[in-house]
C-alpha atoms as a PDB file:
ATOM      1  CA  UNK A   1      78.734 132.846 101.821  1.00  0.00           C
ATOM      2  CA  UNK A   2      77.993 134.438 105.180  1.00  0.00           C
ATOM      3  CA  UNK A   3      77.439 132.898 108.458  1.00  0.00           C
ATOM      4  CA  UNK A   4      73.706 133.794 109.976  1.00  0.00           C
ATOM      5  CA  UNK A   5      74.025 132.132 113.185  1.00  0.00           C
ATOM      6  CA  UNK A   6      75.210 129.563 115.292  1.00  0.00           C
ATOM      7  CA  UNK A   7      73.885 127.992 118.487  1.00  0.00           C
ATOM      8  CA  UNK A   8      75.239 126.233 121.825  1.00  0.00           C
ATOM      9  CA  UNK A   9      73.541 123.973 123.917  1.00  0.00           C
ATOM     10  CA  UNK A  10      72.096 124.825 127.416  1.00  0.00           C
ATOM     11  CA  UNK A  11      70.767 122.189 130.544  1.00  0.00           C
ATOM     12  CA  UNK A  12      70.047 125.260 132.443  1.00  0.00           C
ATOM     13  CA  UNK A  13      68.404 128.371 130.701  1.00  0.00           C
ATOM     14  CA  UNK A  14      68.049 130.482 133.651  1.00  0.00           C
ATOM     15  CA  UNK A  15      72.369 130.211 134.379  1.00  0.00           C
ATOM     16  CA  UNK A  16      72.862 129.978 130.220  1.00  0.00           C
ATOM     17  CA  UNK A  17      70.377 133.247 130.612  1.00  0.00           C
ATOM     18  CA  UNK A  18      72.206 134.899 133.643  1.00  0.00           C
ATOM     19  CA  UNK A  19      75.724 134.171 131.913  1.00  0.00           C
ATOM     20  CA  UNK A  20      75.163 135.085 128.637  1.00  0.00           C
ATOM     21  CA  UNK A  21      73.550 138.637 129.728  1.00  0.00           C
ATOM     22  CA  UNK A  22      76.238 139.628 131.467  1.00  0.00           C
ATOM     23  CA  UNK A  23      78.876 139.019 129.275  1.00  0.00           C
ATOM     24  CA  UNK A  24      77.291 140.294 126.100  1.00  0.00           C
ATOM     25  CA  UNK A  25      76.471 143.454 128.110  1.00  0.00           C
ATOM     26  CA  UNK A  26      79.844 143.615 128.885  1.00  0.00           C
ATOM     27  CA  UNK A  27      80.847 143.638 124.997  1.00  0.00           C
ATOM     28  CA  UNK A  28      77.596 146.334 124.628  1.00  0.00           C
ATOM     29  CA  UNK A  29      74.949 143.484 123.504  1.00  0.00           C
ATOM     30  CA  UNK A  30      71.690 143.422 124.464  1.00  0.00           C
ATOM     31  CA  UNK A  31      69.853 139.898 124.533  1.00  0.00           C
ATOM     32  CA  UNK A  32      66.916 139.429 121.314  1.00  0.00           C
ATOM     33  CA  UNK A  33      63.485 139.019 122.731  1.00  0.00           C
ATOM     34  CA  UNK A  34      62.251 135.504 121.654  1.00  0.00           C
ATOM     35  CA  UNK A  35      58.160 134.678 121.975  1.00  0.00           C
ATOM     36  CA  UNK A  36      57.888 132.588 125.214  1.00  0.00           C
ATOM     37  CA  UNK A  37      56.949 129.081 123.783  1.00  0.00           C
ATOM     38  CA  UNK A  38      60.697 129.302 122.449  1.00  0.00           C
ATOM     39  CA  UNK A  39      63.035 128.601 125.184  1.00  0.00           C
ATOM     40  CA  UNK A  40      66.097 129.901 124.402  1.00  0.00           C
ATOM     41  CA  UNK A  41      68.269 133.015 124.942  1.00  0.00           C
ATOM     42  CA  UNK A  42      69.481 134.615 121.815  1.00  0.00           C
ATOM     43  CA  UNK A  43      71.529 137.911 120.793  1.00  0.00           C
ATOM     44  CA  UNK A  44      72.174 139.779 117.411  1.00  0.00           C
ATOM     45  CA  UNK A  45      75.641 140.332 117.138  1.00  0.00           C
ATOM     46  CA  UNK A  46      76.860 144.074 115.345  1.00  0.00           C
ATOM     47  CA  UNK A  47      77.584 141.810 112.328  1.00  0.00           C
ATOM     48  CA  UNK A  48      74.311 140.047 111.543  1.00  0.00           C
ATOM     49  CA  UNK A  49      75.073 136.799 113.487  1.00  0.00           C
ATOM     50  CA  UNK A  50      72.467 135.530 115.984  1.00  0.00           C
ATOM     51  CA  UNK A  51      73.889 133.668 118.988  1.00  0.00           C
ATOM     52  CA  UNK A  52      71.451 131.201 120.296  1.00  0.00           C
ATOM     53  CA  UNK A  53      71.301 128.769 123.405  1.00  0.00           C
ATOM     54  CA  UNK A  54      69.449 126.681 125.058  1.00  0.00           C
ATOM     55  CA  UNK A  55      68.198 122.641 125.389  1.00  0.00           C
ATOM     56  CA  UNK A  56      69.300 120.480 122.693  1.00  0.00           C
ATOM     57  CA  UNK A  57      66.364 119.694 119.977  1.00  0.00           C
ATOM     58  CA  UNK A  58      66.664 115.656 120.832  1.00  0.00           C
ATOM     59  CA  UNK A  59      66.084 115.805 124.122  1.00  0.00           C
ATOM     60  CA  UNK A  60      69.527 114.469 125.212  1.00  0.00           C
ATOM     61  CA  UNK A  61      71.579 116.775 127.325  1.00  0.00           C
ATOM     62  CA  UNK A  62      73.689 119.457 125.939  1.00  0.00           C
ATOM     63  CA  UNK A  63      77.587 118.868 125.693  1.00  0.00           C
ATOM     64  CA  UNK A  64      80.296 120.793 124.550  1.00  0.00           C
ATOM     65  CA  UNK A  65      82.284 120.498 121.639  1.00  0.00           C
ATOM     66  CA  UNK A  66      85.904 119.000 122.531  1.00  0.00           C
ATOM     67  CA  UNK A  67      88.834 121.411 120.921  1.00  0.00           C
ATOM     68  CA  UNK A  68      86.352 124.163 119.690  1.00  0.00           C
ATOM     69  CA  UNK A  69      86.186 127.539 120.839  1.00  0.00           C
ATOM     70  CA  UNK A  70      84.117 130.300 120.070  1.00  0.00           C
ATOM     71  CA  UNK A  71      86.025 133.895 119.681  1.00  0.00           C
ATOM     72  CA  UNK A  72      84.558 137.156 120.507  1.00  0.00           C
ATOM     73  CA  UNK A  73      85.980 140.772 119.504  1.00  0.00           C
ATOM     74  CA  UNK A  74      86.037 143.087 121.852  1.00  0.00           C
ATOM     75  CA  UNK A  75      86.299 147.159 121.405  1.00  0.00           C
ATOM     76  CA  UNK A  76      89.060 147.584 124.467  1.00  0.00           C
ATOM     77  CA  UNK A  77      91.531 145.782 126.917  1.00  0.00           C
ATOM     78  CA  UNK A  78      88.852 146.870 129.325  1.00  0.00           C
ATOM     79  CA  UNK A  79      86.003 145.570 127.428  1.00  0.00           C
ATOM     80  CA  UNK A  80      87.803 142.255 127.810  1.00  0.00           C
ATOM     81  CA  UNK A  81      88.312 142.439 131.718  1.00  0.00           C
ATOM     82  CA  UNK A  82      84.774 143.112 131.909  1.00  0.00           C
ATOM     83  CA  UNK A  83      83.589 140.159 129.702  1.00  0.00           C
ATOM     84  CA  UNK A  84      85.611 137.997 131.751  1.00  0.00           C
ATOM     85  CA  UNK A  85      84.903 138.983 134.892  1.00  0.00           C
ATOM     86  CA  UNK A  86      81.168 139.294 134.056  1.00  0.00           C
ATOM     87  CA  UNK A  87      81.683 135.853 133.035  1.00  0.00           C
ATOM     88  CA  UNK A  88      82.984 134.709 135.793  1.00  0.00           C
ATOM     89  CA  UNK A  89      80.680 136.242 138.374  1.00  0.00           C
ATOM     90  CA  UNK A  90      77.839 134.173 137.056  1.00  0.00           C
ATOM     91  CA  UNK A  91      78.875 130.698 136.606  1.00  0.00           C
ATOM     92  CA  UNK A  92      81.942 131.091 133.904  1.00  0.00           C
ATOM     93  CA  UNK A  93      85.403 129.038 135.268  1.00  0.00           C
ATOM     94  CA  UNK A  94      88.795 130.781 133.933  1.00  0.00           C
ATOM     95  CA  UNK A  95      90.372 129.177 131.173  1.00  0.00           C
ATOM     96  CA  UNK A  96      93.194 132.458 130.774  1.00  0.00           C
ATOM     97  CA  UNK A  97      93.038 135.146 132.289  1.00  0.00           C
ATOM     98  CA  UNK A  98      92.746 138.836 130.816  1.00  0.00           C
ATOM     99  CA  UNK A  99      96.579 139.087 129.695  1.00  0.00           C
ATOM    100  CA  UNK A 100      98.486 140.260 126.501  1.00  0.00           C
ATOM    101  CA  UNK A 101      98.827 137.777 124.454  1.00  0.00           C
ATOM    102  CA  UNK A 102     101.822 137.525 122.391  1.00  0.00           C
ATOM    103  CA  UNK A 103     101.483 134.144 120.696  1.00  0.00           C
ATOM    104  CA  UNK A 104      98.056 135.569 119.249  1.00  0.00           C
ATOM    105  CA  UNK A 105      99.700 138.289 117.416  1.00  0.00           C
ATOM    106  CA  UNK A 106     100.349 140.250 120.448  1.00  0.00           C
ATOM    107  CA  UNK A 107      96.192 141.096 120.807  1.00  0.00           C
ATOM    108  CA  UNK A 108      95.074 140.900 124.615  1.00  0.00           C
ATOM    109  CA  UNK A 109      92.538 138.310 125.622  1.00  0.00           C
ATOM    110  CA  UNK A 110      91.044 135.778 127.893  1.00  0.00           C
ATOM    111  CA  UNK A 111      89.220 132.695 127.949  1.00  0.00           C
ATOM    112  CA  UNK A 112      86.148 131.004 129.950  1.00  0.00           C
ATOM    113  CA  UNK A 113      83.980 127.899 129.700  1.00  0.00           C
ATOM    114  CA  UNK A 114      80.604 129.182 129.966  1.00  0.00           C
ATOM    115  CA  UNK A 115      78.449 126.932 132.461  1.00  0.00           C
ATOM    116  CA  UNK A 116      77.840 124.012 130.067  1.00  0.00           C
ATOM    117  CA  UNK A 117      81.609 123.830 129.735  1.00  0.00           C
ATOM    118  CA  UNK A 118      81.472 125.769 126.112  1.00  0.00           C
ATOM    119  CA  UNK A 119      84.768 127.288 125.857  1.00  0.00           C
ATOM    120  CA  UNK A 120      85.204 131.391 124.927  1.00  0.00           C
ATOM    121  CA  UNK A 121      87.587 133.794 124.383  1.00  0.00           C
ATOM    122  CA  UNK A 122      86.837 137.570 124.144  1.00  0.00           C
ATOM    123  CA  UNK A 123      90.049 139.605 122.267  1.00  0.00           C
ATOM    124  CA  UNK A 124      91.158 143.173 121.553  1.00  0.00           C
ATOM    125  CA  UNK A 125      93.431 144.060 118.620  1.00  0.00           C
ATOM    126  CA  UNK A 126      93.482 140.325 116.869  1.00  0.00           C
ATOM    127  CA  UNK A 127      93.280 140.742 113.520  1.00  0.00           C
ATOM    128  CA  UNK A 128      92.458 137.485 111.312  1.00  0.00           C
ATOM    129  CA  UNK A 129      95.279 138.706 108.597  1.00  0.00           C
END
């Protein structure tokens, strides 16, 4: 079994948009064009994986899951900063700075809540082993 996608709730495309460019630039991502009757941003990850967001399906406003956070790799320490501070210059809030971490089997990371309060983490050198 592979995972094909996954997708995150937005109540404001054009920050979720702004956000979500920046940061996957900053990992060396460019966004997917989507046809304009679907509003939502979306990006093919190196593996396969699509990352969508935008409005929730029912109509209700988007929330954020409680405990769950979404992990990205990154290809340097520097790759991180600038994720994070990409992140942060349009509408991310620090959750961790860019720091070695050694309780993560010494990789280097940070975290951010994206502006629907989604929480991320970008990392260097974690392996899942």
């Amino acid at each position: 079994m592979r995972l094909m996608s996954f997708r995150l709730g937005s109540n404001d495309l054009a920050k979720t948009r702004a956000f979500y460019d920046a940061t996957f630039a900053a990992l060396g991502v460019p966004r997917y064009e989507t046809p304009p009757e679907y509003p939502v941003v979306m990006y093919r990850l190196p593996d396969g994986v699509s990352f969508t967001a935008g409005p929730a399906r029912d109509g209700e406003p988007a929330t954020h899951a409680n405990g769950g956070t979404i992990v990205f790799e990154a290809d340097s320490e520097e790759a991180v900063r600038a994720w994070h501070a990409a992140g942060i210059a349009n509408g991310g809030t620090c959750e961790g700075p860019p720091d070695p971490r050694p309780r993560v089997r010494d990789a280097f990371g940070a975290y951010m809540r994206d502006p629907d309060g989604n929480k991320l983490a970008a990392y260097y050198g974690l392996t899942m082993a």
